[in-house]
Protein backbone atom coordinates (compact mmCIF):
# COMPACT_ATOMS: atom_id res chain seq x y z
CA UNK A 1 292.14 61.85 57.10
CA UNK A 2 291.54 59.05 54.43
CA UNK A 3 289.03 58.81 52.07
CA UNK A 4 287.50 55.35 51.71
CA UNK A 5 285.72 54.54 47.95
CA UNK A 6 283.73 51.21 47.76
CA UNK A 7 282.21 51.14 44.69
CA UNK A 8 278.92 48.69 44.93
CA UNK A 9 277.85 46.26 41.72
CA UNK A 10 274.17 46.65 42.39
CA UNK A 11 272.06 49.47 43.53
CA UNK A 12 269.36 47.59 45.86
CA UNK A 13 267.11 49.94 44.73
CA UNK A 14 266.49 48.30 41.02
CA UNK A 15 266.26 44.60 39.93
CA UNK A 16 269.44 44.81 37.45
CA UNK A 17 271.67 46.24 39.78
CA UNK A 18 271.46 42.57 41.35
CA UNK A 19 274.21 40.75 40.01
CA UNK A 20 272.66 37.39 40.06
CA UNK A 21 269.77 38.97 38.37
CA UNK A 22 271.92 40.37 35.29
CA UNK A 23 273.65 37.53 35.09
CA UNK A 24 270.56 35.40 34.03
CA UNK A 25 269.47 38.22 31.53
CA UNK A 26 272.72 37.97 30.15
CA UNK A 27 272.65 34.55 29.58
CA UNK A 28 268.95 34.28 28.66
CA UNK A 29 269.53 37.22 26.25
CA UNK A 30 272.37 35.45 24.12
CA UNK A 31 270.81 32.12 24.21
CA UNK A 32 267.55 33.75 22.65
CA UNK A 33 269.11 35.70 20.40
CA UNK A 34 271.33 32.64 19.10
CA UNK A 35 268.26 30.60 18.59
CA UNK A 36 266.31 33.57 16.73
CA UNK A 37 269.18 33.92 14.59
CA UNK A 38 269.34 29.76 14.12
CA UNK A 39 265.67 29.69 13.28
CA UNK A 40 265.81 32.63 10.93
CA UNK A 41 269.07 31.03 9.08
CA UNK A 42 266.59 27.66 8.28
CA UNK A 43 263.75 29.67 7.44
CA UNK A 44 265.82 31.08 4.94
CA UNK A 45 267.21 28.33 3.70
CA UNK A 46 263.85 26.47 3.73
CA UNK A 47 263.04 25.28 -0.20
CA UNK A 48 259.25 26.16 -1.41
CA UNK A 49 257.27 22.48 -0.95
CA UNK A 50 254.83 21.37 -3.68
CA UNK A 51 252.00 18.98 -3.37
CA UNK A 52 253.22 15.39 -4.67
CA UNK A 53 250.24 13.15 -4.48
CA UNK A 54 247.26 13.80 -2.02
CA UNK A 55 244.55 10.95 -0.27
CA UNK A 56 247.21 8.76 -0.31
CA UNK A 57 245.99 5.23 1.81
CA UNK A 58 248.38 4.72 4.61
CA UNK A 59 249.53 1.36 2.46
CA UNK A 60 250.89 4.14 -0.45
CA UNK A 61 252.09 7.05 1.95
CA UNK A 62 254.08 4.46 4.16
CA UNK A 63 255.93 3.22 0.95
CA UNK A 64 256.43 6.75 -0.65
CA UNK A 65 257.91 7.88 2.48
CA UNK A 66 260.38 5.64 2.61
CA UNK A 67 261.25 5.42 -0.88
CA UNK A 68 261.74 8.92 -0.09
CA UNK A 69 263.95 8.49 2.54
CA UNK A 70 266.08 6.08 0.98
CA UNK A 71 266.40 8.84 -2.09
CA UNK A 72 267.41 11.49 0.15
CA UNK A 73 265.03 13.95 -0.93
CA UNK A 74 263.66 16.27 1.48
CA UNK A 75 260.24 15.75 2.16
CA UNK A 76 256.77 16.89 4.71
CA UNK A 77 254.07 14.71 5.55
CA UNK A 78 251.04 17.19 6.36
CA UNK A 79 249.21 15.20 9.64
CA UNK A 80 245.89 16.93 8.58
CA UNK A 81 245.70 15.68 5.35
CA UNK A 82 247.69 13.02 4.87
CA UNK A 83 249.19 14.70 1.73
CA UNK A 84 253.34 14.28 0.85
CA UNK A 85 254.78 17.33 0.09
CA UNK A 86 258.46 17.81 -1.65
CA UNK A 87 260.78 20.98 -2.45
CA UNK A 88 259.16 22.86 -5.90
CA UNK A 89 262.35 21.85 -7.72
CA UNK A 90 262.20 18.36 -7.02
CA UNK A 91 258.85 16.88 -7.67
CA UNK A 92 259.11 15.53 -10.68
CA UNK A 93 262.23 13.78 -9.89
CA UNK A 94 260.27 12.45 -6.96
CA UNK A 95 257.41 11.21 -9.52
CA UNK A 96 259.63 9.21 -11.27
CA UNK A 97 261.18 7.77 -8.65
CA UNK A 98 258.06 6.83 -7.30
CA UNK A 99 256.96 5.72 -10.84
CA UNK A 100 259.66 3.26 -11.47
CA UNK A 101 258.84 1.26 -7.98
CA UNK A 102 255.38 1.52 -9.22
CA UNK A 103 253.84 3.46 -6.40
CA UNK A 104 251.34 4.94 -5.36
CA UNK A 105 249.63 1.55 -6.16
CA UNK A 106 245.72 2.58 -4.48
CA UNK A 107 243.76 2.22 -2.29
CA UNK A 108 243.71 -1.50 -2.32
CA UNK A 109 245.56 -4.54 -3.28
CA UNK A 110 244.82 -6.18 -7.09
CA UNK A 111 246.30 -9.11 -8.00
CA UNK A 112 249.44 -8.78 -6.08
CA UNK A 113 247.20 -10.28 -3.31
CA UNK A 114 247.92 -13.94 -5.79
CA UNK A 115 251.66 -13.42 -4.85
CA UNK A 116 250.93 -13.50 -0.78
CA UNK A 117 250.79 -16.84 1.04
CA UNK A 118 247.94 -18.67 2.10
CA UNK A 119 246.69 -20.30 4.42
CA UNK A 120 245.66 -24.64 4.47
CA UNK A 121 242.77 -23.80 6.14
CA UNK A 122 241.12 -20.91 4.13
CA UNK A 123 237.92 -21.71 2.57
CA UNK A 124 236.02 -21.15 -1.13
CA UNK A 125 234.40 -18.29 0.24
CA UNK A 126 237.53 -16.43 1.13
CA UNK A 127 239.12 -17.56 -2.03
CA UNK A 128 236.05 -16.55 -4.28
CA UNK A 129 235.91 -13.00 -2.39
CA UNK A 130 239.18 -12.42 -2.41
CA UNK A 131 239.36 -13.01 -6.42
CA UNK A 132 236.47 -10.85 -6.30
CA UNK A 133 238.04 -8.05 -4.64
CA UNK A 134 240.92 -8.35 -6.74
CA UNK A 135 238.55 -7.98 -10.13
CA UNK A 136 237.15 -4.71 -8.40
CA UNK A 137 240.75 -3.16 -7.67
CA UNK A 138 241.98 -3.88 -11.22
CA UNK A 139 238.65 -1.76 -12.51
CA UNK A 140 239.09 0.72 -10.21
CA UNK A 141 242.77 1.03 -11.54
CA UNK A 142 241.60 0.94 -15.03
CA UNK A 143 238.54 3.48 -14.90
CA UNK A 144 241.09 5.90 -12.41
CA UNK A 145 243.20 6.23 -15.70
CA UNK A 146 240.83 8.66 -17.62
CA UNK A 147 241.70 12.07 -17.53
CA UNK A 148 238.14 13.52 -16.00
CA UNK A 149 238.54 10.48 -13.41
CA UNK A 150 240.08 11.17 -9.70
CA UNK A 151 238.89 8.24 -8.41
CA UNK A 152 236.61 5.30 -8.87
CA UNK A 153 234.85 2.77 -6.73
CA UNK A 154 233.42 -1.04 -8.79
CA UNK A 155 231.13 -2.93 -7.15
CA UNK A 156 230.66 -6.38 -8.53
CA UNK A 157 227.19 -8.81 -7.86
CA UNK A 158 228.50 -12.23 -9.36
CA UNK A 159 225.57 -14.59 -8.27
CA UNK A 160 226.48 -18.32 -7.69
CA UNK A 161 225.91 -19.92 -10.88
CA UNK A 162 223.25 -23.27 -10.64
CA UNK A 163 223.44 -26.24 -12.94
CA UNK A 164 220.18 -26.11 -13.47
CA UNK A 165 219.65 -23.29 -16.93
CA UNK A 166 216.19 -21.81 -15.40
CA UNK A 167 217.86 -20.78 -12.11
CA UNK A 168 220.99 -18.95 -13.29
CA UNK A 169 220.79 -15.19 -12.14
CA UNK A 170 222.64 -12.22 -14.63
CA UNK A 171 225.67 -10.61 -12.93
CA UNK A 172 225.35 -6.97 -12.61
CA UNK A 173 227.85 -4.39 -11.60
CA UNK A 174 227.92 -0.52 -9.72
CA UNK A 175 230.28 1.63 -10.96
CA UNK A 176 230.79 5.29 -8.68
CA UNK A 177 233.44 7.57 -10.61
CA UNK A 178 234.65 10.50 -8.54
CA UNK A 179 235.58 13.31 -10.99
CA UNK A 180 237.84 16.42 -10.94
CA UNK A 181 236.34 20.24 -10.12
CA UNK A 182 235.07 21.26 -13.55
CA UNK A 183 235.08 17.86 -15.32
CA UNK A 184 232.65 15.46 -16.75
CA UNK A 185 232.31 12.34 -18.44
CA UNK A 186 231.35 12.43 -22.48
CA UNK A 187 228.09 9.47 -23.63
CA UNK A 188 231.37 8.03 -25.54
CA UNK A 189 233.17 7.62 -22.04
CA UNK A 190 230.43 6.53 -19.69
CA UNK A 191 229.70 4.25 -23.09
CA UNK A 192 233.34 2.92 -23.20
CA UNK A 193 233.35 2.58 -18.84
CA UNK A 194 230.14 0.31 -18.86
CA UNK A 195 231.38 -2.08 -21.85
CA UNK A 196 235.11 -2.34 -20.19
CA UNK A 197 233.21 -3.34 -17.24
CA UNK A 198 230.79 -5.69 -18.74
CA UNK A 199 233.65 -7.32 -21.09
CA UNK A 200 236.08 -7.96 -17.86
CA UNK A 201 233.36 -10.20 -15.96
CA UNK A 202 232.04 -13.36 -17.90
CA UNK A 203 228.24 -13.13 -18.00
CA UNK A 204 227.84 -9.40 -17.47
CA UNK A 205 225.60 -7.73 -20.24
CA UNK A 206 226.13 -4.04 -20.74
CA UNK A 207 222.43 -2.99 -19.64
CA UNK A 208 223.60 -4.63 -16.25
CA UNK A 209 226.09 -2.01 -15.36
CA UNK A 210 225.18 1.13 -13.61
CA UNK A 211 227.51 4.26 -13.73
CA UNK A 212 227.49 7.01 -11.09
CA UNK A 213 228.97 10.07 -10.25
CA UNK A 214 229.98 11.27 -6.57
CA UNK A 215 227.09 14.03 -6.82
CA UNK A 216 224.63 11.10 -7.29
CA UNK A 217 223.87 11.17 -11.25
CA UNK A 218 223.18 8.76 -12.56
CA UNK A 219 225.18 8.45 -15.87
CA UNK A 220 224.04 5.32 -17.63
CA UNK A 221 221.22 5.83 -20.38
CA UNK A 222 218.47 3.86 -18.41
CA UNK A 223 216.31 6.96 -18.09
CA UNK A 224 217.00 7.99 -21.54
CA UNK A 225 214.73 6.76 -24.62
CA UNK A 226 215.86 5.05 -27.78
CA UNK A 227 214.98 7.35 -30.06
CA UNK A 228 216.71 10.43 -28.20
CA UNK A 229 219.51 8.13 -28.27
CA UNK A 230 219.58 7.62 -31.60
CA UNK A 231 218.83 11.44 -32.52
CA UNK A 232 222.07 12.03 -30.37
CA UNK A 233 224.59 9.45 -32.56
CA UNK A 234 222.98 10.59 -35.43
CA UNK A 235 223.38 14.73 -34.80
CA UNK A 236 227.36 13.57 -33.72
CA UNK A 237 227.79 11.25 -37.02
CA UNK A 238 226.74 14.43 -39.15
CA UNK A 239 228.86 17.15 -37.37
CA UNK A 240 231.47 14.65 -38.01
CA UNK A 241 231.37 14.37 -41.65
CA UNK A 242 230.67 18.34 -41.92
CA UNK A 243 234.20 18.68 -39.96
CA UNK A 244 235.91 16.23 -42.82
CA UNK A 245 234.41 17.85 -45.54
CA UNK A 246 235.61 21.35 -44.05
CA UNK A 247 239.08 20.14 -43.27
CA UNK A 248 239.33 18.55 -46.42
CA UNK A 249 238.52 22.04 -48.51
CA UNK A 250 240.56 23.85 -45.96
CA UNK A 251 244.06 21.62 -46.65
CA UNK A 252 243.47 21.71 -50.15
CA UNK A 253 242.79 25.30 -50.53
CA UNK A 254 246.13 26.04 -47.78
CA UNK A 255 248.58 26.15 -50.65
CA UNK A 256 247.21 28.44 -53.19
CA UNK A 257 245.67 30.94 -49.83
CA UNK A 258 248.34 30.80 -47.69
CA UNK A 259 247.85 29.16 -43.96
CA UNK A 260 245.08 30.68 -41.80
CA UNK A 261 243.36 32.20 -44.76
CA UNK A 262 241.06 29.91 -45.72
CA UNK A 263 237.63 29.41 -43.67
CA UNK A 264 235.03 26.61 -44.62
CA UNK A 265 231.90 25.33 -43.43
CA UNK A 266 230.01 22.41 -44.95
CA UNK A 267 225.80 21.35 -44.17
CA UNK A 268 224.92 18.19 -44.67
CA UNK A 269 221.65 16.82 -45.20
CA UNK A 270 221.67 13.51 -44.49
CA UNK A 271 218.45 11.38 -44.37
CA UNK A 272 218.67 8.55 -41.57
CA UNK A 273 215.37 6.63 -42.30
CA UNK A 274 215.58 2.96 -42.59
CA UNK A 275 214.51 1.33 -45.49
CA UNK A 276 214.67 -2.68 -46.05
CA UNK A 277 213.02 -4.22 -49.54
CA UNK A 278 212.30 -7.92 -50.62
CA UNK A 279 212.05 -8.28 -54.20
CA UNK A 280 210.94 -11.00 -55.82
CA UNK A 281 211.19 -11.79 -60.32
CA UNK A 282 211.09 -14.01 -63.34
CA UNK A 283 212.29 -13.75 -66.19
CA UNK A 284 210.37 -15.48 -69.40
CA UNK A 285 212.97 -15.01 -72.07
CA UNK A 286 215.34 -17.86 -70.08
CA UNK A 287 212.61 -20.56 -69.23
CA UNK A 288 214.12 -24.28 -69.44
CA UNK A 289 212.37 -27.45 -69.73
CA UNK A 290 213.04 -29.21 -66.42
CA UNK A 291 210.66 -32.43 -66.53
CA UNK A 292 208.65 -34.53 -69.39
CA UNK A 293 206.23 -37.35 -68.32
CA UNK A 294 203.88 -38.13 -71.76
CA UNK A 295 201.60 -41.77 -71.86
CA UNK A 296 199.58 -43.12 -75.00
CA UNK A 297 196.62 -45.24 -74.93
CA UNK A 298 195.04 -47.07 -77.48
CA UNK A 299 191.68 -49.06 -77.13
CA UNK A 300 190.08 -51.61 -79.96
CA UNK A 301 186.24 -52.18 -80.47
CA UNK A 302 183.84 -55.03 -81.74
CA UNK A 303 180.53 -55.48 -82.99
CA UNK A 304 180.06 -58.44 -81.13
CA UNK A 305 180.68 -56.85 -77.70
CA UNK A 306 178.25 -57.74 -75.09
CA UNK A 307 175.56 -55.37 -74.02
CA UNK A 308 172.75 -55.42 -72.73
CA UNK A 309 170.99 -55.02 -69.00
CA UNK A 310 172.46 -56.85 -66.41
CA UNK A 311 170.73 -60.41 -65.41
CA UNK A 312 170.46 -63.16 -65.75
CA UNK A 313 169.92 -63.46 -69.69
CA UNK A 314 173.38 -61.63 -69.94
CA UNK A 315 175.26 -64.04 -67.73
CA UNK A 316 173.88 -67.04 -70.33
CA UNK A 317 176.91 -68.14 -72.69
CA UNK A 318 175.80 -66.97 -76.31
CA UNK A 319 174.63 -68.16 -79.16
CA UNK A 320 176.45 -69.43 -81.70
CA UNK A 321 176.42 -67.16 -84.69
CA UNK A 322 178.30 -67.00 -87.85
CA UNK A 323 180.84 -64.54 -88.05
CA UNK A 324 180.07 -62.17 -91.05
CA UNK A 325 181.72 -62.40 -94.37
CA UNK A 326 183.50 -58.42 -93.59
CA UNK A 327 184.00 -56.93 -89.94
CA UNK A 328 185.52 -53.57 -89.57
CA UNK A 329 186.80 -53.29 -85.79
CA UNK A 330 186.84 -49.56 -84.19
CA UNK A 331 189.96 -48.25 -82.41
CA UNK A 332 190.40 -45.43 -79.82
CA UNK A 333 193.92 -43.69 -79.16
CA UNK A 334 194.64 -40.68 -76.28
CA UNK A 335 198.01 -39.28 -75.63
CA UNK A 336 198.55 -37.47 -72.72
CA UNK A 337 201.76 -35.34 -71.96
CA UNK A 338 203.26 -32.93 -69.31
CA UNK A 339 205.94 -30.74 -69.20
CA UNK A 340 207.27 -28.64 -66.31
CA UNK A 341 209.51 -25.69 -66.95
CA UNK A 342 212.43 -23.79 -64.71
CA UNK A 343 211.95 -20.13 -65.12
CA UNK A 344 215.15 -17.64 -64.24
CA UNK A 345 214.00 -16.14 -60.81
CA UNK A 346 215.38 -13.80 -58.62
CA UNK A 347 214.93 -12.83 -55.31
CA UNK A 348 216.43 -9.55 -53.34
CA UNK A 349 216.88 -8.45 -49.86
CA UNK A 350 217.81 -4.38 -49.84
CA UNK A 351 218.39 -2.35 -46.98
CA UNK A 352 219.18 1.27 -47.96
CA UNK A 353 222.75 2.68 -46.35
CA UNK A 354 221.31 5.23 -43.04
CA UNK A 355 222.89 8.15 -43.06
CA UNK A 356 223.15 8.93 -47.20
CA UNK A 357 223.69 12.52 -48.03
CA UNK A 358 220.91 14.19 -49.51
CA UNK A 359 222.63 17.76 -50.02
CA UNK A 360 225.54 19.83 -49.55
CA UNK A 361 226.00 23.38 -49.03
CA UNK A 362 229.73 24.73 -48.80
CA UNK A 363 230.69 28.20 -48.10
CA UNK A 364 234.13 29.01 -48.43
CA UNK A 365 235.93 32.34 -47.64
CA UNK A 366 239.40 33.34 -48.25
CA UNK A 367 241.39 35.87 -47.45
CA UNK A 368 243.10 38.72 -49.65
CA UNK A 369 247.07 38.21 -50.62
CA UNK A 370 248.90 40.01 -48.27
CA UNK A 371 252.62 41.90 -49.42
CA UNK A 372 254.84 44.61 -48.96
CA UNK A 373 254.69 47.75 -51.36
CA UNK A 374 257.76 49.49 -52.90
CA UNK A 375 257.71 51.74 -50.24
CA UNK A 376 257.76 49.18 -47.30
CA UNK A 377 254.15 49.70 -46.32
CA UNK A 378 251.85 46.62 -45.78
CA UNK A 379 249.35 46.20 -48.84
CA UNK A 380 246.14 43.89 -49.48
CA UNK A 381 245.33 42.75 -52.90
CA UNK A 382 241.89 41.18 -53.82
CA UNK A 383 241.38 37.51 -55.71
CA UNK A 384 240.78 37.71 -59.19
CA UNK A 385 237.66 36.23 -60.83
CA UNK A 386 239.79 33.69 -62.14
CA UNK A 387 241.49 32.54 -58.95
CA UNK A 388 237.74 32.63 -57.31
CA UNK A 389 236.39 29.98 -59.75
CA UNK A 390 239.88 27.89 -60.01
CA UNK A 391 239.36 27.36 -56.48
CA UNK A 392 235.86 26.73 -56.83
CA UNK A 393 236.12 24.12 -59.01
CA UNK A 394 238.99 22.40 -56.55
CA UNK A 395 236.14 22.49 -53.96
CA UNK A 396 233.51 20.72 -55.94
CA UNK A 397 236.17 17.93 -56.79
CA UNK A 398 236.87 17.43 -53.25
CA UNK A 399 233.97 16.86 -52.06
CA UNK A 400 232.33 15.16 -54.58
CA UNK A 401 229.63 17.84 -55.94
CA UNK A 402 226.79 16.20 -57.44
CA UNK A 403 224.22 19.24 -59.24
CA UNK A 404 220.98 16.59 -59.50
CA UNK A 405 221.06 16.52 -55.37
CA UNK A 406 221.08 20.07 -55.57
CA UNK A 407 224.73 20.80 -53.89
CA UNK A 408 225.71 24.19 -53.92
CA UNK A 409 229.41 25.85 -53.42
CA UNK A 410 230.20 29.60 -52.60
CA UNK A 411 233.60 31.05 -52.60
CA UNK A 412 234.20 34.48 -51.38
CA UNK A 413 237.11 36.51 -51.42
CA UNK A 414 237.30 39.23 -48.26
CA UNK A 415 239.77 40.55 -46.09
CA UNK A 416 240.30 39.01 -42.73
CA UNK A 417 240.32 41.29 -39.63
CA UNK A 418 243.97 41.44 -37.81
CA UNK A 419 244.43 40.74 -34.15
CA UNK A 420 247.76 41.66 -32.85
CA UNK A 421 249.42 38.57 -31.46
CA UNK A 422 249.26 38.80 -27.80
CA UNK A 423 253.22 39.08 -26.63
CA UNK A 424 254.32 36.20 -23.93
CA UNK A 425 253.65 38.13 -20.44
CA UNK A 426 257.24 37.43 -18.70
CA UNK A 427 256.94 37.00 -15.11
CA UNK A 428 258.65 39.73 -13.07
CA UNK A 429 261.56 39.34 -11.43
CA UNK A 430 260.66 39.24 -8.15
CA UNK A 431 258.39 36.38 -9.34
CA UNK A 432 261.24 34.15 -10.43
CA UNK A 433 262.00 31.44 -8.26
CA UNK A 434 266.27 31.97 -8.07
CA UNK A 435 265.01 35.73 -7.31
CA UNK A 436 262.61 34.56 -4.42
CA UNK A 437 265.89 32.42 -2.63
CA UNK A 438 267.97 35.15 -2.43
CA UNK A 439 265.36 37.45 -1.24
CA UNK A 440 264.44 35.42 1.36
CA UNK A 441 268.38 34.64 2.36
CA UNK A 442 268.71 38.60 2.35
CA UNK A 443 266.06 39.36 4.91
CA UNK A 444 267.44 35.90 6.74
CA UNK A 445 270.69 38.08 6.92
CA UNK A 446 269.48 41.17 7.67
CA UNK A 447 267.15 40.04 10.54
CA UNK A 448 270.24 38.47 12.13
CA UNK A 449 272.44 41.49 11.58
CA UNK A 450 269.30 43.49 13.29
CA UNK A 451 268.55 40.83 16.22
CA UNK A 452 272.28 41.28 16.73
CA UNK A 453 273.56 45.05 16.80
CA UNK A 454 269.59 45.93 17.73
CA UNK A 455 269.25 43.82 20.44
CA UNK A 456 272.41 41.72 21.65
CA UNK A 457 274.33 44.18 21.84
CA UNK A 458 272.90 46.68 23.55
CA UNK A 459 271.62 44.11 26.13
CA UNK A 460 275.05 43.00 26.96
CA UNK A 461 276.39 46.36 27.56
CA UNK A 462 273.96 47.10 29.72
CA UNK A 463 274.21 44.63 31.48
CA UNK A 464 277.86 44.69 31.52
CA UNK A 465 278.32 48.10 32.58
CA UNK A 466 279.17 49.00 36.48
CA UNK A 467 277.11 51.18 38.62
CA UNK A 468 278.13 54.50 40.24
CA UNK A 469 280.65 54.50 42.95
CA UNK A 470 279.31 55.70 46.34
CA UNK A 471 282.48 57.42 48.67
CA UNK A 472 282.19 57.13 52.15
CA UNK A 473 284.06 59.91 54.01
CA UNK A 474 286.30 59.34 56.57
CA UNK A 475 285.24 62.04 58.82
CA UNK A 476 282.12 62.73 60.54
CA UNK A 477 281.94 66.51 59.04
CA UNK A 478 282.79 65.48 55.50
CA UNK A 479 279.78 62.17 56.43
CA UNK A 480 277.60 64.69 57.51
CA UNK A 481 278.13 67.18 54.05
CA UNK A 482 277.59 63.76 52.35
CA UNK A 483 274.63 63.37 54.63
CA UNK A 484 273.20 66.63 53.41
CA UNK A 485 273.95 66.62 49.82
CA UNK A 486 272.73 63.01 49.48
CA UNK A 487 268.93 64.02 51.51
CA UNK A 488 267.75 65.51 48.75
CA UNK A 489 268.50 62.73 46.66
CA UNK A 490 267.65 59.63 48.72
CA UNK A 491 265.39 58.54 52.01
CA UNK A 492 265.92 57.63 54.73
CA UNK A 493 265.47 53.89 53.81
CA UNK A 494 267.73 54.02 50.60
CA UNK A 495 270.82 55.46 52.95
CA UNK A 496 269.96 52.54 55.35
CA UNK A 497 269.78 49.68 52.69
CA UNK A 498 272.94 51.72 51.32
CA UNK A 499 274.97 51.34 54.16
CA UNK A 500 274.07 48.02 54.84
CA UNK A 501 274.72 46.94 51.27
CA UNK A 502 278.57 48.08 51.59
CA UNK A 503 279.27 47.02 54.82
CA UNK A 504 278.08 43.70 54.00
CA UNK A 505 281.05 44.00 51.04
CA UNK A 506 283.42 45.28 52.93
CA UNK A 507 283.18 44.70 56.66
CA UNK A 508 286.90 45.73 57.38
CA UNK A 509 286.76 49.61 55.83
CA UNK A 510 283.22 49.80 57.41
CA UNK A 511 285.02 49.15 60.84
CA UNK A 512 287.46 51.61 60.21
CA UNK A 513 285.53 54.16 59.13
CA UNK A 514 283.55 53.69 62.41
CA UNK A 515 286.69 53.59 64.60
CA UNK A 516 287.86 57.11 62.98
CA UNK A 517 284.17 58.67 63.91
CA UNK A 518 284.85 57.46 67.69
CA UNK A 519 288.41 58.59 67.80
CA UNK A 520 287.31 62.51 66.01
CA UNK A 521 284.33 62.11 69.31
CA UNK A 522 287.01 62.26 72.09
């Protein structure tokens, strides 16, 4: 008899003994492993992106995209956000790009709007708000390039001027300034903010503008008083001159010390009252005749005069007399003169300087000389007296000292406490940004390696290996040992779907196989 071996590619009895079935694992197993390995070559490969400019208007992230673009530099745009983000290495590049094309320009349009076409048909409104808009943008521009300032929003209220002087209206003017976490705005800057905004729009006075912040304070000095105003200016004029003084005592005193050794501090009285006097004199030693007016009169008198009472006998024509033999007439002289004199007068308006110094009190320290002893060791030697009042006497130059104002200088000699210079912390070298590429390229490699001996591999040889070979006797006896052996190992069902399996495959032996059973029968 002949023994008949079909071997079978599947066992029925599990889902990868199907050959269509393994073939699609196959398949689907290379094609994920491929793009694992794909995706974990880019990751690898994928530069560290850096934030490039954030609340960008769509105008400015439109243009920096494509200026991007055109610069082939690799480049996100996060949809959340709106923010542009480049490759670590690269951004400043990228900002200079970007610089030289003058982006980003804003939110809004200034006066490149004067360069776009218009219409025949727009009217003085749109014109006038359009100007006006472009006056706001140009602020906003301005004010965004202080250092506390993120952004900035300018309102303007330009009223309609009348012809008529008793109906003009003041133009006034909002300003909101959006600062940086952390940051605020010095009087000198909100100062310098309100009078750049009041000196860029004809008829705006400085008390018109009003200066916000984006938590809602109000940063103008309308709530403030004059006088704590004042008191302000005047306590930052005097820490000013106590700084010039010190620095002043502090470079001249460098040389002889040695730099770093030499500490100063100057008070200043200073007296900031007001004082205005009109003064008024002559002087009688320097008087000069200025006019003359003088008259003389002289008057003659007779015995003969008339007299008398009024009447009627008085207004009768005399008689005639004989003249005597000797008359002696009276006379009558007055002189009268006047003389008006210039005197040398003087008169004085004096306002007294605010902000005189009063007194001065310096205190100086210095530090000990500092050398190296005959046996290498580090040694401290104190000023002499001498030294002490040399520099002394440098101070009071420098600063003017004036003893009837009661100034006072001090100069000590002590030894300064050492701190040890902190060393520059390195980063580590995992930290460094070469050492973080090829890290990352490494694990790219080694997850590939992995995805492929760990799990290709072993996939496809599974899958590629052929089951057992079932024999199928050619005699009934030798079937029926089979029979036997096999019961323990399969049912009933399994040697059914069995058989049917290989006689599906190979219909031909099958019939054979049959045929000899019949023939060992008879």
């Amino acid at each position: 008899m002949t023994e008949a071996t079909i071997q079978s590619g599947t066992r029925p009895g599990n889902l990868l003994d199907v050959p269509a079935v393994r073939q699609g694992l196959l398949l689907a197993g290379i094609a994920a492993s491929v793009a694992i390995g794909i995706a974990t070559a880019l990751w690898s490969r994928t530069p560290d992106y850096s934030l490039l400019y954030a609340n960008l208007a769509d105008r400015d992230a439109g243009a920096i995209v494509n200026a991007l673009m055109a610069a082939d530099i690799p480049h996100e745009l996060e949809q959340t956000s709106g923010a542009v983000m480049v490759p670590a290495g690269r951004v400043h590049e990228a900002r200079l790009l970007l610089a030289s094309d003058g982006l980003p320009q804003g939110s809004g349009l200034g006066f490149e709007l004067i360069g776009e076409e218009k219409g025949l048909g727009v009217s003085q409104f749109m014109e006038s708000a359009r100007y006006q808009h472009m006056l706001e943008t140009e602020l906003v521009r301005t004010i965004g390039n202080l250092r506390p300032v993120q952004g900035a929003r300018v309102h303007l209220a330009i009223p309609k001027q009348s012809v008529f002087v008793r109906d003009r209206r003041p133009a006034s003017a909002s300003v909101m300034v959006e600062l940086y976490p952390g940051r605020r705005l010095e009087e000198s800057q909100v100062a310098a903010i309100v009078h750049l905004v009041a000196s860029s729009i004809p008829d705006l006075e400085a008390g018109e503008v009003t200066v916000v912040d984006q938590q809602g304070r109000l940063l103008t000095g309308s709530g403030k008083s004059s006088e704590l105003a004042l008191t302000a200016q005047q306590f930052e004029y005097r820490t000013r001159v106590e700084h010039a003084y010190a620095q002043r005592i502090e470079d001249l005193l460098a040389p002889l010390a040695g730099a770093g050794k030499v500490r100063a501090q100057v008070n200043v009285d200073m007296d900031f009252t007001i004082t205005e006097q009109t003064q008024e004199t002559f002087d009688p030693n320097t008087a000069a005749l200025r006019s003359e007016q003088s008259s003389n009169q002289t008057q003659r008198e007779n015995n003969a005069t008339a007299g008398g009472i009024p009447g009627a006998l008085s207004n009768q024509p005399p008689a005639a007399e004989t003249p005597p033999a000797a008359e002696n007439p009276t006379r009558s002289s007055s002189n009268t003169a006047t003389r008006n004199f210039e005197l040398d007068r003087t008169v004085s308006h004096v306002r007294q300087p605010t902000g005189s110094i009063q007194k001065l009190s310096i205190a100086v320290i210095v530090d000990d000389r500092h050398g190296v002893g005959e046996d290498g060791t580090a040694t401290t030697t104190p000023l002499t007296d001498e030294e002490l009042e040399r520099m002394t006497t440098l101070v009071r130059e420098a600063v003017g000292f004036n003893a009837e104002r009661g100034d006072t200088v001090s100069v000590f000699n002590a030894s300064f406490s050492r701190t040890e210079a902190a060393e520059p912390i390195e980063p580590a070298w995992w930290e460094m940004p070469l050492v973080g590429q090829v890290i990352r390229q490494i694990v790219g490699v080694v997850l590939v390696l992995g995805l492929i001996f760990g799990l290709l591999r072993p996939t496809v040889r599974h899958l590629l290996t052929a089951p057992p070979a079932t024999v199928l006797p050619t005699g009934g006896a030798e079937l029926g040992a089979l029979g036997h052996a096999a019961a323990p190992a399969l049912t009933h069902e399994q040697s059914m779907a069995t058989a049917r399996s290989l006689v599906g495959e190979d219909p031909k032996r099958a019939a054979r196989v049959v045929k000899d059973w019949v023939s060992e029968d008879e």
